[in-house]
PDB file of N, CA and C in Angstrom:
ATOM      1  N   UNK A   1      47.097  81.708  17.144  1.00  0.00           N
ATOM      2  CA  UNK A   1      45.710  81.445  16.800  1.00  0.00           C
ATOM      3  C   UNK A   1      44.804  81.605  18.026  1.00  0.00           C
ATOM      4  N   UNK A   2      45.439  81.118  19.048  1.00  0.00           N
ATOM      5  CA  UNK A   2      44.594  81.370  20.319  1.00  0.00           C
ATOM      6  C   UNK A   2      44.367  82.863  20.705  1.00  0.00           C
ATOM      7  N   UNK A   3      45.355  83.070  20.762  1.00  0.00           N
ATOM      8  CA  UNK A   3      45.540  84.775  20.950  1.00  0.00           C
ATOM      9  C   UNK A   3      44.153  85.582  20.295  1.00  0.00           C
ATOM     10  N   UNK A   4      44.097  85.182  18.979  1.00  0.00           N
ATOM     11  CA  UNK A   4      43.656  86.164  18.236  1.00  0.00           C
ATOM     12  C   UNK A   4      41.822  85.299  18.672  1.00  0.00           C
ATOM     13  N   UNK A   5      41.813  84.715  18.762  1.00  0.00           N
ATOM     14  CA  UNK A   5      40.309  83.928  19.404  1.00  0.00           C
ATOM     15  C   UNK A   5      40.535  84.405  20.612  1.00  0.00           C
ATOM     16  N   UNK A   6      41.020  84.516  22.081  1.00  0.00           N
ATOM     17  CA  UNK A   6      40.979  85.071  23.214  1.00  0.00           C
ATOM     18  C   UNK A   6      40.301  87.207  22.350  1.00  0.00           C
ATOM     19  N   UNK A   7      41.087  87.452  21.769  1.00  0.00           N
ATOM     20  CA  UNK A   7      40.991  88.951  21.454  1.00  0.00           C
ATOM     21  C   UNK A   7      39.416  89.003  20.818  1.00  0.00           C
ATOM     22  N   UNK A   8      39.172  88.425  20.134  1.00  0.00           N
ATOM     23  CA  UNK A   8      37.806  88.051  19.464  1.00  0.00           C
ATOM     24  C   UNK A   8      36.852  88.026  20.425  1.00  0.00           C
ATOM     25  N   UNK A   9      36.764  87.294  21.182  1.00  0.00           N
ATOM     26  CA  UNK A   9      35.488  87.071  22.565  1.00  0.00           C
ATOM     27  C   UNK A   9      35.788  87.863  23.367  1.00  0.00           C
ATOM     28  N   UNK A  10      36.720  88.750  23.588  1.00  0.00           N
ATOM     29  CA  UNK A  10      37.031  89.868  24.405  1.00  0.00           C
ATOM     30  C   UNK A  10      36.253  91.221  23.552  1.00  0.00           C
ATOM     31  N   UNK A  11      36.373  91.388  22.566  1.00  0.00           N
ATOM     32  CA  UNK A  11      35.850  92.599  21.901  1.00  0.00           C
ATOM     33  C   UNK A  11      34.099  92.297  21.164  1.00  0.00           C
ATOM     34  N   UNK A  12      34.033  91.107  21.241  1.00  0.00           N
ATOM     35  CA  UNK A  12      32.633  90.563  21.352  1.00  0.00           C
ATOM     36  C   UNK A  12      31.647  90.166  22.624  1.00  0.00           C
ATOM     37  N   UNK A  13      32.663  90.600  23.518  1.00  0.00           N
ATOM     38  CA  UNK A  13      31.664  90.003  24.571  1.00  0.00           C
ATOM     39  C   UNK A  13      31.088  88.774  24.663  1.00  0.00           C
ATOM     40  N   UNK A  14      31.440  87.827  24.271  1.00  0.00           N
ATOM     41  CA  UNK A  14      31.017  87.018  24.260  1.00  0.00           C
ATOM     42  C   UNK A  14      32.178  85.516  23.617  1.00  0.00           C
ATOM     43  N   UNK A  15      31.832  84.631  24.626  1.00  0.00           N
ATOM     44  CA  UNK A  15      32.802  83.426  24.217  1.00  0.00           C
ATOM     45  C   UNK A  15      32.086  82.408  23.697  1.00  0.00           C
ATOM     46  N   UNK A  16      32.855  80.615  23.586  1.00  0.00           N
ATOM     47  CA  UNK A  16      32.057  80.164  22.870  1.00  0.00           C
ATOM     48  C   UNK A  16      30.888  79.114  24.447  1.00  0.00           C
ATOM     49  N   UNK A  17      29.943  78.795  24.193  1.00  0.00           N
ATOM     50  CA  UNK A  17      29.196  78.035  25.427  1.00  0.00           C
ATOM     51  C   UNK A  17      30.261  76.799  25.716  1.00  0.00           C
ATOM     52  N   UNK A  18      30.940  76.386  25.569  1.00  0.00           N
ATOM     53  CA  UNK A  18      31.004  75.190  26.108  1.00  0.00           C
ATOM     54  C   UNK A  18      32.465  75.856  26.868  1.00  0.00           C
ATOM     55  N   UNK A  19      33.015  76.975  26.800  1.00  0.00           N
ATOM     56  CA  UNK A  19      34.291  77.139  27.546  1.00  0.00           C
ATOM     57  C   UNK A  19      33.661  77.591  29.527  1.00  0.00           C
ATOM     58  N   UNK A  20      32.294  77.834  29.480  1.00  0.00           N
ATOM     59  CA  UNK A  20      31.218  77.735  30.361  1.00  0.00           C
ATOM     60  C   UNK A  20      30.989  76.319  31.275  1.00  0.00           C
ATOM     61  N   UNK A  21      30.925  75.245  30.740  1.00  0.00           N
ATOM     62  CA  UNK A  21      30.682  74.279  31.000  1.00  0.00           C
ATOM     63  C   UNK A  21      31.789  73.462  31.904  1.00  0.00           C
ATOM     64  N   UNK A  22      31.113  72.607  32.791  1.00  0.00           N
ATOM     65  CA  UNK A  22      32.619  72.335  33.895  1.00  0.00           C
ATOM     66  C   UNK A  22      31.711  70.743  34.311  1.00  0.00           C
ATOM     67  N   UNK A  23      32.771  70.060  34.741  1.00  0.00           N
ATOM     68  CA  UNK A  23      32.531  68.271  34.479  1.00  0.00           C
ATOM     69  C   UNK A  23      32.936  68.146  36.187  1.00  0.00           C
ATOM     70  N   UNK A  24      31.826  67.632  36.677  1.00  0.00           N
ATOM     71  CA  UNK A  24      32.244  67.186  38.222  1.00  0.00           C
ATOM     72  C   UNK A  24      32.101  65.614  38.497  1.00  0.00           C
ATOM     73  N   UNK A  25      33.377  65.360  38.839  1.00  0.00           N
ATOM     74  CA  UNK A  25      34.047  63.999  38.649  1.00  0.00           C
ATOM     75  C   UNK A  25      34.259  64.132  40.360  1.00  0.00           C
ATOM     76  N   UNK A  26      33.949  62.516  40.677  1.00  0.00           N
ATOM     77  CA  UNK A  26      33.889  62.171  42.216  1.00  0.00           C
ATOM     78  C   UNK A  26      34.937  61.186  42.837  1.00  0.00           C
ATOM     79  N   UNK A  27      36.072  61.438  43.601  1.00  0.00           N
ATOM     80  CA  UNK A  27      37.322  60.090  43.562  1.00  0.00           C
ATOM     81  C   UNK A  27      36.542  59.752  44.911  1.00  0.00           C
ATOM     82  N   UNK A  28      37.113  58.563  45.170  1.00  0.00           N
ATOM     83  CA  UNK A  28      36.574  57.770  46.360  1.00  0.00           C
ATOM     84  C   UNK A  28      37.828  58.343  47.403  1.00  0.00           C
ATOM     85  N   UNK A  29      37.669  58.627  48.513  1.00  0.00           N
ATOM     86  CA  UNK A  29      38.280  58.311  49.560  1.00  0.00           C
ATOM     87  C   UNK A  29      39.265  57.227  49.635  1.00  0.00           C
ATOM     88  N   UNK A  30      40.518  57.482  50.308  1.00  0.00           N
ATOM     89  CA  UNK A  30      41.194  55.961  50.513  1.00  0.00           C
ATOM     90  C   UNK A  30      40.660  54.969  51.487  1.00  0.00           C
ATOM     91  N   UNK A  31      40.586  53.818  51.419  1.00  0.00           N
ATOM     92  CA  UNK A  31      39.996  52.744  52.382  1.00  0.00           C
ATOM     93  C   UNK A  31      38.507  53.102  52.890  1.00  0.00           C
ATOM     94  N   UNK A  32      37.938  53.990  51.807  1.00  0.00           N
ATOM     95  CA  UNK A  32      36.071  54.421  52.767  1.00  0.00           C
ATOM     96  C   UNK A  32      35.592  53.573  51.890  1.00  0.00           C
ATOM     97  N   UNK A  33      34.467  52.932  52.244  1.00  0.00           N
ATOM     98  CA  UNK A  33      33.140  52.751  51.327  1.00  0.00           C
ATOM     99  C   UNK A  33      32.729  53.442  50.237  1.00  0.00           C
ATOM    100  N   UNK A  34      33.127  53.133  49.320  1.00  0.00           N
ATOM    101  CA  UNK A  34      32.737  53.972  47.618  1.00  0.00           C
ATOM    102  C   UNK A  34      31.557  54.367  47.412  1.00  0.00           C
ATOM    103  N   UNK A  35      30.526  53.622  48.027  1.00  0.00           N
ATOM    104  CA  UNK A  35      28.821  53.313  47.884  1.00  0.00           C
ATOM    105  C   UNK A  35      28.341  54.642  48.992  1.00  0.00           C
ATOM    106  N   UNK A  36      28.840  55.254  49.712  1.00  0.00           N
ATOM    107  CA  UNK A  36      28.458  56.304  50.408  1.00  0.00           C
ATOM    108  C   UNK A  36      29.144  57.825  49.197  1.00  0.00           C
ATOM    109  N   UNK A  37      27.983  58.643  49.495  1.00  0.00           N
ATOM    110  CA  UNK A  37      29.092  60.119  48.721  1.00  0.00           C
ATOM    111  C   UNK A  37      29.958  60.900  49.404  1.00  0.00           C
ATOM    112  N   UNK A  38      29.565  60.981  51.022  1.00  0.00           N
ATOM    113  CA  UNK A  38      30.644  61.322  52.046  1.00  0.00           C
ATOM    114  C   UNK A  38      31.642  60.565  51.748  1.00  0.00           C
ATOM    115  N   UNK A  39      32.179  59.710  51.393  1.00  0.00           N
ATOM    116  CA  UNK A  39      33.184  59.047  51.588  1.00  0.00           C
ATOM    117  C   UNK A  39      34.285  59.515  49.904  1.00  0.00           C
ATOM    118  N   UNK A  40      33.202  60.984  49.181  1.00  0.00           N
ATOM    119  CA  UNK A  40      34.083  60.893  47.843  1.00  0.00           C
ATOM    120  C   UNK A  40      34.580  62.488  48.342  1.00  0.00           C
ATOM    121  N   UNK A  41      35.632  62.709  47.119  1.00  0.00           N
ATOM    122  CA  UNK A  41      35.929  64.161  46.917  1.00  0.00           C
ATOM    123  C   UNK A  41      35.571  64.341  45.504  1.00  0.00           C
ATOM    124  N   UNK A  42      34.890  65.808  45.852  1.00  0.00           N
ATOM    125  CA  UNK A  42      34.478  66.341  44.186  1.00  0.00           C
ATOM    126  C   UNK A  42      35.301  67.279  44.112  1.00  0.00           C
ATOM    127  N   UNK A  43      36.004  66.768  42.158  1.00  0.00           N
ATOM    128  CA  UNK A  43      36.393  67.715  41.384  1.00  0.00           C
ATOM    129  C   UNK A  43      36.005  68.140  40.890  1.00  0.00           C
ATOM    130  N   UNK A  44      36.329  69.459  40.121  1.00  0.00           N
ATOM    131  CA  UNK A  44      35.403  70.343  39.208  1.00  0.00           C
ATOM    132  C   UNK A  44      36.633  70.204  37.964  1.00  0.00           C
ATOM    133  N   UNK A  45      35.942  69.801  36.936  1.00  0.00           N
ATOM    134  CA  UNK A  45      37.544  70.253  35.653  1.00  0.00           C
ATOM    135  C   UNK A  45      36.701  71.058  34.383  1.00  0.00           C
ATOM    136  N   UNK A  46      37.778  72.182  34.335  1.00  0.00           N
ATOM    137  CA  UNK A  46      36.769  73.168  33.616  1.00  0.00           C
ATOM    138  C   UNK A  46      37.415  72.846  32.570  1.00  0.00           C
ATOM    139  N   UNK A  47      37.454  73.691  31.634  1.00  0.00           N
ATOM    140  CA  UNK A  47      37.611  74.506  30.224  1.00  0.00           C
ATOM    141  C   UNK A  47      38.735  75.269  29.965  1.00  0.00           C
ATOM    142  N   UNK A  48      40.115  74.611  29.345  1.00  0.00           N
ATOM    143  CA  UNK A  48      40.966  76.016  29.804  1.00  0.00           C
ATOM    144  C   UNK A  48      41.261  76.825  29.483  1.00  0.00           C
ATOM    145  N   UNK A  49      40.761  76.810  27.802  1.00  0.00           N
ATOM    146  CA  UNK A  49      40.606  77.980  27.464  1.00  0.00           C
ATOM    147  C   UNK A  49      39.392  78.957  28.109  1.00  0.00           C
ATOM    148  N   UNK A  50      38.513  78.754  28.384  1.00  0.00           N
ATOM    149  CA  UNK A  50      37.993  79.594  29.526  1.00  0.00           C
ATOM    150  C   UNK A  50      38.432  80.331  31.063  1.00  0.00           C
ATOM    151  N   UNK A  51      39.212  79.357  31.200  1.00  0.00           N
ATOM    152  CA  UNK A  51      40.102  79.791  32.533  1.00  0.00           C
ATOM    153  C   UNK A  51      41.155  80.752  32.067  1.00  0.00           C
ATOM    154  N   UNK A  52      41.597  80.374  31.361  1.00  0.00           N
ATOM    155  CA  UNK A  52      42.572  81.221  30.530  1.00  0.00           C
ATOM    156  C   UNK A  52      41.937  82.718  30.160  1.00  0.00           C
ATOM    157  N   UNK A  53      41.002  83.055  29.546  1.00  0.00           N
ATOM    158  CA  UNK A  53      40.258  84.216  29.282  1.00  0.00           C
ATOM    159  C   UNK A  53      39.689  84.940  30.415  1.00  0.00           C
ATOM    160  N   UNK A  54      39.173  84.061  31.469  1.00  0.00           N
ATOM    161  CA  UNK A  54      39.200  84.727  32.480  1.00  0.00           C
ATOM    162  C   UNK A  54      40.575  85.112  33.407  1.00  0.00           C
ATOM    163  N   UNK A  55      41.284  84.522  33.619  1.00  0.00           N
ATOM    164  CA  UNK A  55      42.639  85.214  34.074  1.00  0.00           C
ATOM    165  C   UNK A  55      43.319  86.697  33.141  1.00  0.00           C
ATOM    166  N   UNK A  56      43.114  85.805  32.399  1.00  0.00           N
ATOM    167  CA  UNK A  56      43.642  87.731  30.933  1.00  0.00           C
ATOM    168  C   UNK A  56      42.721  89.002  31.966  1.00  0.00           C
ATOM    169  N   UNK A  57      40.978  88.603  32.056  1.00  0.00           N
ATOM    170  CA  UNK A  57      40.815  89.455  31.709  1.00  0.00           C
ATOM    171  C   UNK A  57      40.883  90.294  33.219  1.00  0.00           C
ATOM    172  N   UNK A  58      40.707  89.495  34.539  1.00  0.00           N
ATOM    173  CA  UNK A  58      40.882  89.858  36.073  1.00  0.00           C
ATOM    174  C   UNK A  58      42.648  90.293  35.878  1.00  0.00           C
ATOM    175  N   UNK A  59      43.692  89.875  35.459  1.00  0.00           N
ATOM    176  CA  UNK A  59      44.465  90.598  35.514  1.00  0.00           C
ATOM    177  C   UNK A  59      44.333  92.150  34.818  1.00  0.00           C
ATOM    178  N   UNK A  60      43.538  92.356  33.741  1.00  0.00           N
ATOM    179  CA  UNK A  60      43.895  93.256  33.541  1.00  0.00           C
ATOM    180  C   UNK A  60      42.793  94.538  34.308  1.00  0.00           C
ATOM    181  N   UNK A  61      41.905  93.958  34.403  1.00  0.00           N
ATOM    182  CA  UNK A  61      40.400  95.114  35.249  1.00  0.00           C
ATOM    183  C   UNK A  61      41.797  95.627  36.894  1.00  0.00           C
ATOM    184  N   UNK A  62      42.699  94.239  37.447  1.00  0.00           N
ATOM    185  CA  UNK A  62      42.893  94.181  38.308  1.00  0.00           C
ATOM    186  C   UNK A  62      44.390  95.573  38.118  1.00  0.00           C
ATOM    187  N   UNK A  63      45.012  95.299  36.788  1.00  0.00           N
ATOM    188  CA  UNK A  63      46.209  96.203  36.270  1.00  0.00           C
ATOM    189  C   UNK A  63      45.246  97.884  36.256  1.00  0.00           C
ATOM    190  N   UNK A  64      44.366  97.594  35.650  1.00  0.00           N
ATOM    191  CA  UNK A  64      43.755  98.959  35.898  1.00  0.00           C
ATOM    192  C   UNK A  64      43.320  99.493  37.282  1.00  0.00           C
ATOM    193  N   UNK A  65      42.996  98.879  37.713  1.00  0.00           N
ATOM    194  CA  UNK A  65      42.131  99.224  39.233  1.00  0.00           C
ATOM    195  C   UNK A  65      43.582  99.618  39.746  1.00  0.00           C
ATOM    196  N   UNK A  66      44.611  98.727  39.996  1.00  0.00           N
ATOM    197  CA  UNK A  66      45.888  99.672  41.041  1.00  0.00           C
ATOM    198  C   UNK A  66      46.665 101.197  40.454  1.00  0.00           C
ATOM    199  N   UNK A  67      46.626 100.934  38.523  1.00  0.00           N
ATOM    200  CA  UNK A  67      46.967 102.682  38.072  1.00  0.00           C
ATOM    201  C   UNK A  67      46.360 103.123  38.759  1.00  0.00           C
ATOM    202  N   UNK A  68      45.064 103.141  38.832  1.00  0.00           N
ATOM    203  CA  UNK A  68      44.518 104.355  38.938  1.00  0.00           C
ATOM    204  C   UNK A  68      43.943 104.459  41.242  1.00  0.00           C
ATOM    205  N   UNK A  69      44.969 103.614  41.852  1.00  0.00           N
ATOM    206  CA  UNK A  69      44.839 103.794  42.648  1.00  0.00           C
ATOM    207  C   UNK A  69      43.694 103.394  43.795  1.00  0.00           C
ATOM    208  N   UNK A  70      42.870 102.478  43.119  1.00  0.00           N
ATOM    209  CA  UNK A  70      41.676 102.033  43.435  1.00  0.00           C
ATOM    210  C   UNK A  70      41.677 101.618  44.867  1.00  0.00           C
ATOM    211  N   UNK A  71      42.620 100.578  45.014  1.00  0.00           N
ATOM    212  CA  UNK A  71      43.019  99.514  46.459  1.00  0.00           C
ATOM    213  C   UNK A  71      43.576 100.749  47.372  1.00  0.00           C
ATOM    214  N   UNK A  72      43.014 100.610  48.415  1.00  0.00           N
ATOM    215  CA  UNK A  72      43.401 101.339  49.776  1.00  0.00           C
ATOM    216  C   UNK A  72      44.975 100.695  50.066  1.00  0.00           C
ATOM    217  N   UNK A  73      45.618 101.911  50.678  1.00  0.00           N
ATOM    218  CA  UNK A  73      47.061 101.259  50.900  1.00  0.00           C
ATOM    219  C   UNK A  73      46.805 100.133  52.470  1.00  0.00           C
ATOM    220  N   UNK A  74      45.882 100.477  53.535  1.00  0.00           N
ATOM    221  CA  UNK A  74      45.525  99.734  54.137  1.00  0.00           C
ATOM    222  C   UNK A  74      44.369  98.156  53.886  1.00  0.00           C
ATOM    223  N   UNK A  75      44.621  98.199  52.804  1.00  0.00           N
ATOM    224  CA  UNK A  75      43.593  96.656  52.143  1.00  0.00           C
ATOM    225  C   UNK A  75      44.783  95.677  52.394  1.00  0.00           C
ATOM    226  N   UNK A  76      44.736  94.565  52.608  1.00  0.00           N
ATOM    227  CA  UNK A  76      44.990  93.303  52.345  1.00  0.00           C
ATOM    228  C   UNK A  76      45.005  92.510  52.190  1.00  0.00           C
ATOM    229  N   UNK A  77      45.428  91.658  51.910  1.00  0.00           N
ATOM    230  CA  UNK A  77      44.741  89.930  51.499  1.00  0.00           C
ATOM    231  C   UNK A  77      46.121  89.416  50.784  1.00  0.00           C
ATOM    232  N   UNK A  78      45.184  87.732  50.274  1.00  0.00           N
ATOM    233  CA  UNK A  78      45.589  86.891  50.034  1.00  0.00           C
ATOM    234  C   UNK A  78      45.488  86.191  48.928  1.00  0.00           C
TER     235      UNK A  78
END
């Protein structure tokens, strides 16, 4: 069922708004002052079916780009 909804917003261009949307949640530091925001770390927690649709679709732009030779044999990374 997912599948065929991932294939759907792929050939529509378009997904649904809220797989867009991302929730930033703040933990406190161990032993800091809670009442300061330096003292937090921010998370971001997305959508995963959105994350998911975007990985499909960078693997595959990314499966095409090396057929056809795109990446320099001297490129590298990480």
């Amino acid at each position: 069922h997912l599948l065929n909804i991932m294939k759907e917003c792929f050939w529509l261009k378009n997904q649904p708004r809220i797989w867009n949307e991302e929730i930033l949640i703040t933990l406190p530091k161990p032993g800091q002052d809670q009442n300061w925001l330096k003292n937090t770390r921010g998370i971001t927690l997305s959508c995963t079916e959105g994350k998911l649709l975007l990985t499909i679709i960078a693997r595959e732009i990314s499966s095409k780009l090396k057929a056809s030779n795109f990446f320099s044999k001297a490129q590298a990374g990480f």
